[in-house]
Protein backbone atom coordinates (compact mmCIF):
# COMPACT_ATOMS: atom_id res chain seq x y z
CA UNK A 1 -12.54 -6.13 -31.03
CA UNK A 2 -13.98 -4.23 -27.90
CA UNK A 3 -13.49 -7.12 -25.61
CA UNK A 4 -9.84 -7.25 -26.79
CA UNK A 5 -8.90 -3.58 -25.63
CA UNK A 6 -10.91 -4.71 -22.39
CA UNK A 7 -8.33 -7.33 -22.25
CA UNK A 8 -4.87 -4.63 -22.69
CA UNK A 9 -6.67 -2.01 -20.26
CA UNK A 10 -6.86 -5.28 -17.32
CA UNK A 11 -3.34 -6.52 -18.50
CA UNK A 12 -1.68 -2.95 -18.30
CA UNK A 13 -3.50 -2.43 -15.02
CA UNK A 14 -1.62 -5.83 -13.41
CA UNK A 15 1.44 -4.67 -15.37
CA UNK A 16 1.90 -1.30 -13.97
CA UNK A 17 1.12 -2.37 -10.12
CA UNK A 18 3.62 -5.04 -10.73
CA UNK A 19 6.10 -2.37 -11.38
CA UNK A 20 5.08 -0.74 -8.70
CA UNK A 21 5.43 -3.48 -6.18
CA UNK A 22 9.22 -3.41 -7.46
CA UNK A 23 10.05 0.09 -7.06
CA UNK A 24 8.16 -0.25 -3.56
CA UNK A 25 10.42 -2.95 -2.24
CA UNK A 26 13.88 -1.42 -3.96
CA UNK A 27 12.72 1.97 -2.49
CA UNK A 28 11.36 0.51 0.53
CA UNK A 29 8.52 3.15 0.28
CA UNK A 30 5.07 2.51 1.16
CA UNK A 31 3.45 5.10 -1.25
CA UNK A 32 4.20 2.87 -3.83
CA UNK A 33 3.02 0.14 -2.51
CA UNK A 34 -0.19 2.08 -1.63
CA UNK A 35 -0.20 2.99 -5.35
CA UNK A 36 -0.09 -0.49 -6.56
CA UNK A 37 -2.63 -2.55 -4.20
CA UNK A 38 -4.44 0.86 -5.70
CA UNK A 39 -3.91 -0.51 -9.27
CA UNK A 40 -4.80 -4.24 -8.16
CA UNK A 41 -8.08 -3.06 -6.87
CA UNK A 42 -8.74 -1.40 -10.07
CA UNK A 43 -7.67 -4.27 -12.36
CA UNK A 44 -9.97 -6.48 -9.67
CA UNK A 45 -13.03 -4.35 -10.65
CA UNK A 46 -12.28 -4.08 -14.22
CA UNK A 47 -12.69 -7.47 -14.28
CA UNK A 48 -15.65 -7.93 -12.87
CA UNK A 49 -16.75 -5.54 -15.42
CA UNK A 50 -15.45 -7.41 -18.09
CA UNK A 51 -17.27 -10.75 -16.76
CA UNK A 52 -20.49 -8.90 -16.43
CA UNK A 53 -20.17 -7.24 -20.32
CA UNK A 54 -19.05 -10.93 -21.41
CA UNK A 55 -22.36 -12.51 -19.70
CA UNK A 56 -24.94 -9.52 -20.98
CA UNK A 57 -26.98 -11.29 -24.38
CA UNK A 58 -28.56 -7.80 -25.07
CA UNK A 59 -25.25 -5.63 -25.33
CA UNK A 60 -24.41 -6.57 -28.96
């Protein structure tokens, strides 16, 4: 069950900085831009974290 809300919190991550890249081109503003390569670094890392929890034998 945890590694499934692991899962939602990486997918809404991607989700919201794709939204973000949208608004930044139909704007044509760069803060949201910033905002989402912001969220892709953070959905980047979460995943790392997620591959590290995944290959840990002693967390169960």
């Amino acid at each position: 069950m945890r590694y499934k809300i692991y899962y939602v919190i990486f997918i809404f991550f991607l989700a919201i900085s794709t939204l973000n890249i949208a608004v930044a081109i139909y704007l044509k503003d760069m803060f949201f831009f910033t905002v989402a390569v912001l969220f892709i670094m953070a959905a980047f890392l979460f995943l790392l974290e997620m591959k590290k929890i995944n290959k840990n034998p002693f967390l169960d």
